[in-house]
Protein backbone atom coordinates (compact mmCIF):
# COMPACT_ATOMS: atom_id res chain seq x y z
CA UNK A 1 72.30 -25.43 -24.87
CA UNK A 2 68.95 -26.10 -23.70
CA UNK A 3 69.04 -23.93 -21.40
CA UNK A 4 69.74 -20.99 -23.93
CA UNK A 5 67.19 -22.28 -25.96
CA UNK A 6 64.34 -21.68 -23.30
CA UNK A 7 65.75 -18.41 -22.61
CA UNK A 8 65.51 -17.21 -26.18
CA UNK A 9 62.14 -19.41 -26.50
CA UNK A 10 60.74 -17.19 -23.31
CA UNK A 11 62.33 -13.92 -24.98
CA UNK A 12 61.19 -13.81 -28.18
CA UNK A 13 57.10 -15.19 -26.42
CA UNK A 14 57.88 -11.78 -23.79
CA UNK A 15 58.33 -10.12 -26.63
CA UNK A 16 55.37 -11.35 -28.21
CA UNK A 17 52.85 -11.30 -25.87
CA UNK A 18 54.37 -7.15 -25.27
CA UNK A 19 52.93 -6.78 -29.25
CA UNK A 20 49.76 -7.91 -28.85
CA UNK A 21 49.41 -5.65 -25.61
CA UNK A 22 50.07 -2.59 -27.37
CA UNK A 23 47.79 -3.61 -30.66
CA UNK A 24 45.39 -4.56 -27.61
CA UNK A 25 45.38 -0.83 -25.95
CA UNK A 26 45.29 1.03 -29.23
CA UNK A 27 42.15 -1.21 -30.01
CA UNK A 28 40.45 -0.45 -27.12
CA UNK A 29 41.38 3.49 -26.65
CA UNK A 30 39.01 6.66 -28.09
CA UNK A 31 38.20 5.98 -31.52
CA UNK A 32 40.18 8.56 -33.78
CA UNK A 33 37.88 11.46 -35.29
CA UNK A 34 38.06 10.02 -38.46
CA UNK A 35 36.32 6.13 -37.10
CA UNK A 36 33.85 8.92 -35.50
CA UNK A 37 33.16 10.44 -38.51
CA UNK A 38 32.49 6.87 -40.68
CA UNK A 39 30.51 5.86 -38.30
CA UNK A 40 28.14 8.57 -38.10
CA UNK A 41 27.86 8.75 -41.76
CA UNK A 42 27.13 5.29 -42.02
CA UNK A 43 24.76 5.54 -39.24
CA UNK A 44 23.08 8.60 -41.38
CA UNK A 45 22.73 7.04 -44.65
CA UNK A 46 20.80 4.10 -42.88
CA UNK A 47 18.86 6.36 -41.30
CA UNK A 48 18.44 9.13 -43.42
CA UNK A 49 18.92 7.59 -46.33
CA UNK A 50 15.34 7.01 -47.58
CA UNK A 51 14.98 10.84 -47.80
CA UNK A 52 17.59 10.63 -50.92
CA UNK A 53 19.34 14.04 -49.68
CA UNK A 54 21.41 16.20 -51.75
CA UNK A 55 24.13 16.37 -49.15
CA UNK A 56 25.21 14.67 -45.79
CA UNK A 57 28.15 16.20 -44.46
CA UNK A 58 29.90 15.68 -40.95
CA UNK A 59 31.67 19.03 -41.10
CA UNK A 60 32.36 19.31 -37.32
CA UNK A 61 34.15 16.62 -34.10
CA UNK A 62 34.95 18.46 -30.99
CA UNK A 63 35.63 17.23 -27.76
CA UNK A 64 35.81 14.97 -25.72
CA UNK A 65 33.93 16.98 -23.08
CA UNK A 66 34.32 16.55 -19.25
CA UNK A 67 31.73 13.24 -19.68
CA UNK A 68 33.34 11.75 -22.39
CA UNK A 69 30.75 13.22 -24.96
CA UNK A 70 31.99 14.09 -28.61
CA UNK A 71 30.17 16.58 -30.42
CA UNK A 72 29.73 15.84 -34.66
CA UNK A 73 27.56 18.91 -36.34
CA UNK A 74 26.58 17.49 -39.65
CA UNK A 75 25.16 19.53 -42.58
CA UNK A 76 21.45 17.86 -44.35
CA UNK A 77 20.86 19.64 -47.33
CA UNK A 78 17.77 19.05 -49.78
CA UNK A 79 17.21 21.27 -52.73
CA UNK A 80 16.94 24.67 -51.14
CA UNK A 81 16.73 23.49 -47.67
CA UNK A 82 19.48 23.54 -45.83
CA UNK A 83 19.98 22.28 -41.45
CA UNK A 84 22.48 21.51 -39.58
CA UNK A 85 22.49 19.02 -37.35
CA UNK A 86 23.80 18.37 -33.69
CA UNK A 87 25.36 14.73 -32.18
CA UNK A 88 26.72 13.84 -29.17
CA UNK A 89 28.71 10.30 -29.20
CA UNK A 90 29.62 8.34 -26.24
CA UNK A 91 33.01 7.82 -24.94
CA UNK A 92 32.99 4.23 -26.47
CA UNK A 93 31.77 5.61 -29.60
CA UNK A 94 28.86 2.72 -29.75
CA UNK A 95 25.76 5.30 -29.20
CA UNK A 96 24.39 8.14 -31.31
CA UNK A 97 22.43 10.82 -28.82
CA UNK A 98 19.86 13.53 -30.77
CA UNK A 99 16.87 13.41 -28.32
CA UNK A 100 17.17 9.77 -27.44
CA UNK A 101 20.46 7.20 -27.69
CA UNK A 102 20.32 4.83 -30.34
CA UNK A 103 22.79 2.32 -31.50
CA UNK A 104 25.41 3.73 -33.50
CA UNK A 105 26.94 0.38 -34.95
CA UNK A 106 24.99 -2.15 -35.95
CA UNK A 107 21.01 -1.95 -36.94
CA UNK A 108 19.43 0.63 -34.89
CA UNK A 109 16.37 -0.59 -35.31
CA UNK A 110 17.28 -4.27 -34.19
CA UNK A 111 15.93 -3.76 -30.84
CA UNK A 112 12.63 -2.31 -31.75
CA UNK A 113 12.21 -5.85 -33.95
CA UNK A 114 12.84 -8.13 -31.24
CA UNK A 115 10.36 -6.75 -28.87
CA UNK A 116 7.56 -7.27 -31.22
CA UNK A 117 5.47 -10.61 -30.85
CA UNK A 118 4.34 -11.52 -34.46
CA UNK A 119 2.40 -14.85 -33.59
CA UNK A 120 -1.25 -14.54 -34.09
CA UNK A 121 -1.31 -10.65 -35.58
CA UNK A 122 -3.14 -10.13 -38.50
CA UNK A 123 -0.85 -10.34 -41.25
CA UNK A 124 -0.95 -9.83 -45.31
CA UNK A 125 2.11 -10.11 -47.58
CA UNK A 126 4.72 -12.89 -48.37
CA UNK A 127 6.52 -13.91 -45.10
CA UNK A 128 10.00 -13.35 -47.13
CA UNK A 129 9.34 -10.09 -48.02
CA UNK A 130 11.83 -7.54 -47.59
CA UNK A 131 10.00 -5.09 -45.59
CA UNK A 132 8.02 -5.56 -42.41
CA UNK A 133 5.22 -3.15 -41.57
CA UNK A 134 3.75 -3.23 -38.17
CA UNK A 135 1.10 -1.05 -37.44
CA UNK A 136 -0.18 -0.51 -34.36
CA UNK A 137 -4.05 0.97 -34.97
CA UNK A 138 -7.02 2.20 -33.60
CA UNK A 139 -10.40 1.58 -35.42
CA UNK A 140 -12.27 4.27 -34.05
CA UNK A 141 -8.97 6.44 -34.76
CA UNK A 142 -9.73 8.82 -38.32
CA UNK A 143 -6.08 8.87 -39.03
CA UNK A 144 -5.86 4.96 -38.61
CA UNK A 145 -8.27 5.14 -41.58
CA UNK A 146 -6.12 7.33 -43.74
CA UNK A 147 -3.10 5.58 -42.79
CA UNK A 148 -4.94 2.11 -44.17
CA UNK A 149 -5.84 3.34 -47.03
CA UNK A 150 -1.89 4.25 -48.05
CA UNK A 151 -1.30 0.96 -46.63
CA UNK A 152 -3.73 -0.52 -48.96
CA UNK A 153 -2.45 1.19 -52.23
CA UNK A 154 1.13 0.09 -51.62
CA UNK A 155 0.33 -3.21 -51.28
CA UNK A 156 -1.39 -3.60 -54.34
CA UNK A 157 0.58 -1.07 -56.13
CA UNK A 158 3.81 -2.82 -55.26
CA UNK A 159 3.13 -6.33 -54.24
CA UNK A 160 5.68 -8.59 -52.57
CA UNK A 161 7.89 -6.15 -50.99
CA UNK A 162 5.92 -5.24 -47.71
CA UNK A 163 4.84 -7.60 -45.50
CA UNK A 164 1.73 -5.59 -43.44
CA UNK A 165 1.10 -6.82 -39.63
CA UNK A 166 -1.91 -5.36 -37.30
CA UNK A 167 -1.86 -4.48 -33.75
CA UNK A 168 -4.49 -3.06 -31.79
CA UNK A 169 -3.65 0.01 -29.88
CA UNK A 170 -7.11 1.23 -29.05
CA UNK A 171 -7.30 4.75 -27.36
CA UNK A 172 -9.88 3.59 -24.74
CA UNK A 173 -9.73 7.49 -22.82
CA UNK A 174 -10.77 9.38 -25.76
CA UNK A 175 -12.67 6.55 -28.54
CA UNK A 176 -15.70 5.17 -26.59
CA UNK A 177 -16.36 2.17 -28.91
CA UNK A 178 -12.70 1.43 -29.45
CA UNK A 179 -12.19 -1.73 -27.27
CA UNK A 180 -15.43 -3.05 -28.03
CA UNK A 181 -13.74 -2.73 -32.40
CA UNK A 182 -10.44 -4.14 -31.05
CA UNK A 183 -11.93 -7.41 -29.56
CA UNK A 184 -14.48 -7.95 -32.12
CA UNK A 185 -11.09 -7.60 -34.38
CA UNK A 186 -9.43 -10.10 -32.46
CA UNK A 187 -12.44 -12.71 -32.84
CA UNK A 188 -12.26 -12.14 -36.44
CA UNK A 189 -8.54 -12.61 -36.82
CA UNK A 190 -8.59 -15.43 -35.06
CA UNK A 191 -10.93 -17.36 -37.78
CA UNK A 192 -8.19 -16.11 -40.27
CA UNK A 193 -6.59 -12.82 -41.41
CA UNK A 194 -8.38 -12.39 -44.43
CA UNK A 195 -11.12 -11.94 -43.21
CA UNK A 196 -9.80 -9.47 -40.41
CA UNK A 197 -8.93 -7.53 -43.74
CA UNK A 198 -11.88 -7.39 -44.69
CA UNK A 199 -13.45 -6.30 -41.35
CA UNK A 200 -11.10 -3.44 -40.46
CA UNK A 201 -12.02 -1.71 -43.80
CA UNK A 202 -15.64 -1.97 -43.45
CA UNK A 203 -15.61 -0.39 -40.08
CA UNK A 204 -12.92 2.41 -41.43
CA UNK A 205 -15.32 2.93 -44.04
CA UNK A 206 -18.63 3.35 -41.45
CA UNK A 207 -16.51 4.75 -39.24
CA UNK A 208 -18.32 8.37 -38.68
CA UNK A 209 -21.62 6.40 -38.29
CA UNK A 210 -21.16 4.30 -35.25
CA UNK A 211 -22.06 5.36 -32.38
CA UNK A 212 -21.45 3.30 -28.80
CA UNK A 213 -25.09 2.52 -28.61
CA UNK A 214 -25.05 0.66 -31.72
CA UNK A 215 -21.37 -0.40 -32.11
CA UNK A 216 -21.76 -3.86 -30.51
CA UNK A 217 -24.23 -4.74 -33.25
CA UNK A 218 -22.58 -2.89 -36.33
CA UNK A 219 -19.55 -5.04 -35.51
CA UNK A 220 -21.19 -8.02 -35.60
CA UNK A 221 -22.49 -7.50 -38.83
CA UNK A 222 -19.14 -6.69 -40.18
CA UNK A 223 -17.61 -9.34 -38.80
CA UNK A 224 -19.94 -11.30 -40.65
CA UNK A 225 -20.30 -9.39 -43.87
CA UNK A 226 -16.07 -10.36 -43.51
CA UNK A 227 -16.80 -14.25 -43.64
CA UNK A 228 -16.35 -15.14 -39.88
CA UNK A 229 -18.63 -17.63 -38.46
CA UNK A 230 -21.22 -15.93 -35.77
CA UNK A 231 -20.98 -18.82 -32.90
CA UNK A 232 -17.29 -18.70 -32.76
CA UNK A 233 -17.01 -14.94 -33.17
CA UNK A 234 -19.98 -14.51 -29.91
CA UNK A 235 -18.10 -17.35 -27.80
CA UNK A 236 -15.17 -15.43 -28.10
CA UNK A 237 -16.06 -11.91 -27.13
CA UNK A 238 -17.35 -13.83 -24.00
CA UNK A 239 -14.00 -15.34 -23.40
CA UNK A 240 -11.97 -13.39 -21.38
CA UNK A 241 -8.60 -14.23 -22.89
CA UNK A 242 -10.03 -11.89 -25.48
CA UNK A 243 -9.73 -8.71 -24.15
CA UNK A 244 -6.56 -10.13 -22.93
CA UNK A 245 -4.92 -10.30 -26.19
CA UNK A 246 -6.06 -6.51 -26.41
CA UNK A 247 -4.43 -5.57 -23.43
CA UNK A 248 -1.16 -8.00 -24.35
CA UNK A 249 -1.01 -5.65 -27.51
CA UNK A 250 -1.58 -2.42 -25.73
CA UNK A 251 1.56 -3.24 -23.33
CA UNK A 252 3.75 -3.89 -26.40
CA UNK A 253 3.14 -0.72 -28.08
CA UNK A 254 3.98 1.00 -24.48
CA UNK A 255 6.91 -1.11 -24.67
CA UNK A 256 8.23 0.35 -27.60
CA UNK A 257 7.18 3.62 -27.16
CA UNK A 258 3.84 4.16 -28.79
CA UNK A 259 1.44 7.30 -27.82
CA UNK A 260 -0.35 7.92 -30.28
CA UNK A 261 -2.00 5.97 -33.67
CA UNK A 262 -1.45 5.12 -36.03
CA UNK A 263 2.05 4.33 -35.37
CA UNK A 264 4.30 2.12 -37.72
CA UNK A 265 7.50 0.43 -37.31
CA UNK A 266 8.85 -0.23 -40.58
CA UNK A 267 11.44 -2.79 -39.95
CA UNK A 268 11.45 -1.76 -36.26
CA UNK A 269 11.86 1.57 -37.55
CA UNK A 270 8.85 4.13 -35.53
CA UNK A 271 7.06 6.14 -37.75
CA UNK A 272 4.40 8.04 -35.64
CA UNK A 273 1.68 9.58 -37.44
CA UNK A 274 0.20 9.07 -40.78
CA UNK A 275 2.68 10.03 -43.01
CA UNK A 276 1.75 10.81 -47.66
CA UNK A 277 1.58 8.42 -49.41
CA UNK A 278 4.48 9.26 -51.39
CA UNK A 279 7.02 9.65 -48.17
CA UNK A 280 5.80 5.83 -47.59
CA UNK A 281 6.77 4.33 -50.71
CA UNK A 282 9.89 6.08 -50.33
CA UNK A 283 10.80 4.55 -47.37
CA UNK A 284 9.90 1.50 -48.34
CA UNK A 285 12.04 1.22 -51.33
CA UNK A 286 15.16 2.11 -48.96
CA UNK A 287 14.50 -0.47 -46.89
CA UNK A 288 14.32 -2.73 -49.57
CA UNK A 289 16.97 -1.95 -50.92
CA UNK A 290 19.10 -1.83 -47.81
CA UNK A 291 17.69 -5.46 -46.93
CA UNK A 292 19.26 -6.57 -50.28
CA UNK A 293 22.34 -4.94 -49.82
CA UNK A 294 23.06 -5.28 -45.97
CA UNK A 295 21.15 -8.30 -45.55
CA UNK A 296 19.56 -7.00 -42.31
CA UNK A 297 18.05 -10.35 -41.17
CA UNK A 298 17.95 -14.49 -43.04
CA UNK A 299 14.57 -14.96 -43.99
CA UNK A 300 13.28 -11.51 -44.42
CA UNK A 301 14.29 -8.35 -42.12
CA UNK A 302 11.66 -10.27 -39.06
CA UNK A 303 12.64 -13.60 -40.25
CA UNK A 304 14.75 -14.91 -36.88
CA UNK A 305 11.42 -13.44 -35.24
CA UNK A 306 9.15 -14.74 -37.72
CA UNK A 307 10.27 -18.49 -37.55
CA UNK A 308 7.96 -20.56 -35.44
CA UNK A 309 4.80 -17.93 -35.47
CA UNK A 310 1.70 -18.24 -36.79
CA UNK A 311 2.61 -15.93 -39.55
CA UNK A 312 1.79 -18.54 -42.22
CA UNK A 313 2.19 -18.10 -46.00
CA UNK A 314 1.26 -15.17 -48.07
CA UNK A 315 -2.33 -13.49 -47.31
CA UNK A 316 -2.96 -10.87 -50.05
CA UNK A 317 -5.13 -8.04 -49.39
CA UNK A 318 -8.79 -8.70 -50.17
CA UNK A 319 -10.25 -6.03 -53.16
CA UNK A 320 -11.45 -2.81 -51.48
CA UNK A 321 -14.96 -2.58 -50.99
CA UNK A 322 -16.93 -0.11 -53.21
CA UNK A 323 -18.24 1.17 -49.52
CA UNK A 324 -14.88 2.13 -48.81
CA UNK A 325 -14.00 5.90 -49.10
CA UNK A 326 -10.34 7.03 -48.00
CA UNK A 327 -9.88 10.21 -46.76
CA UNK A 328 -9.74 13.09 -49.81
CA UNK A 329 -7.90 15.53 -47.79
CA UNK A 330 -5.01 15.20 -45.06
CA UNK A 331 -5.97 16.29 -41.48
CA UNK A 332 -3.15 19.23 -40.03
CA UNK A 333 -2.75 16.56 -37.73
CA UNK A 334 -1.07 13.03 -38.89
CA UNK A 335 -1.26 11.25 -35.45
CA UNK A 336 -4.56 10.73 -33.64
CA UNK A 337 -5.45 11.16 -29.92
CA UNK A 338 -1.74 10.79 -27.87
CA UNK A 339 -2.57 8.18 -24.76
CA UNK A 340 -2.23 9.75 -21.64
């Protein structure tokens, strides 16, 4: 009886364990065209979706080809404008390839985010809000200028959803006074970021009138004007650790990419170039309103990064100067002076 038992016992477990098998190998086979399909579109509306399109369509999935590769054509369509698109998706179906692979489930912006170092940048916003701008600037750059200046407006325009981080970035081939602005920056943000604030837009605002011959000394002055104390701020441009936290930046924005300034990651996603003022805000408000609805990270979308930095609490944006004159018209260009 026992014995027959066992033998049914080990039967009915074959049996089983000959279920889960299967379920196992149609888990882990090609996802079907239509997975494909809700993923891209998914994938699209995060991506996309702060351009508020009329349509986003996957019309097309063919393949696989002899590497695996799917191809989705999907149809953008905007008022009159009308493109179609071209994918390839891997054979596991977890990347997304137009130009360059990106993540395909998930955040695909996550990566970006954890390769940028937040402790000690410049910062001005609420830690918890919903938005993280990091911009990675040059203050000899003209478009750096422009781009603060939209910067600027959003922040007081629409207060407590963008958090605003600095980096320096400073085109040292092409600006002649660049490094000298970045690490007199740095010695100003280090006495606190208001009055780093302060600094960077009264040298945007003089920026057409410094010259290398006299940009030691008009950077002193601003650095002053901004509230820092002159025998810290002199110490530290002696200190050599200085124009190492320059250099420290410089490698992150290679790191992730960066060419050119201004260049933004907006929750880790790039944005280079200065882009209008209205294009910003629009993007903004998606990614608030993704953060509320996907809960992209606790804390804020940099909050796992945040924790432990030197962020600190809120730092709102000093008034502008009456000095300060942004840009009246936009350059043809939107990016300045690509590193080489």
């Amino acid at each position: 009886m026992k014995r027959a038992l066992f033998l049914a016992f080990i039967c009915v477990f074959g049996f089983a364990m000959l279920l889960v098998a299967q379920h196992a190998r149609r888990d882990s086979g090609p996802l079907t065209n239509a997975q494909i399909k809700a993923r891209v579109h998914a994938f699209l509306e995060r991506s996309l979706g702060w351009q508020k399109l009329d349509k986003l369509e996957v019309t097309s999935i063919s393949g696989p080809d002899a590497s695996g590769l799917r191809t989705v054509i999907v149809l953008l369509a905007k008022g009159d404008q009308h493109k179609e698109a071209k994918y390839l998706i891997t054979p596991d179906g977890k990347e997304i390839i137009e130009g360059q692979a990106d993540l395909l489930s998930g955040d695909p912006w996550a990566p970006n985010r954890a390769k940028l170092e937040l402790r000690g940048a410049p910062a001005s916003g609420s830690v918890n809000a919903p938005v993280t701008i990091v911009e990675f600037s040059d203050l000899e750059c003209p478009f750096c200028k422009e781009e603060a200046s939209t910067l600027d407006r959003l922040m007081n325009v629409d207060p407590g959803k963008a958090r605003v981080i600095f980096k320096f970035f400073p085109l040292t081939t092409i600006h002649p006074w660049s490094m000298q602005a970045a690490e007199a920056g740095e010695c100003v943000a280090q006495q606190g970021s208001a009055g780093f604030w302060n600094f960077e837009r009264a040298v945007f605002a003089a920026q057409d009138k410094i010259t290398p011959a006299i940009a030691k000394a008009r950077l002193r002055d601003f650095a002053s004007e901004a509230g820092a104390k002159l025998p810290q701020y002199d110490a530290c441009l002696l200190r050599p650790s200085t124009h190492a936290a320059v250099e420290a930046s410089i490698a992150e924005g290679k790191r992730l990419g960066v060419e050119s300034t201004p260049t933004l990651f907006v929750n880790g996603r790039p944005i280079p170039g200065a882009i209008p003022e209205q294009q910003m805000q629009m993007l903004v408000d998606h990614e608030a309103s993704y953060h509320v609805t996907h809960k992209v990270a606790a804390d804020g979308p940099l909050g796992s990064e945040i924790k432990g930095q030197q962020c600190g609490t809120c730092t709102p944006l000093p008034p502008l100067p009456k000095s300060y004159k942004p840009a009246q018209s936009k350059p043809k260009s939107t990016t300045c002076c690509a590193r080489p």
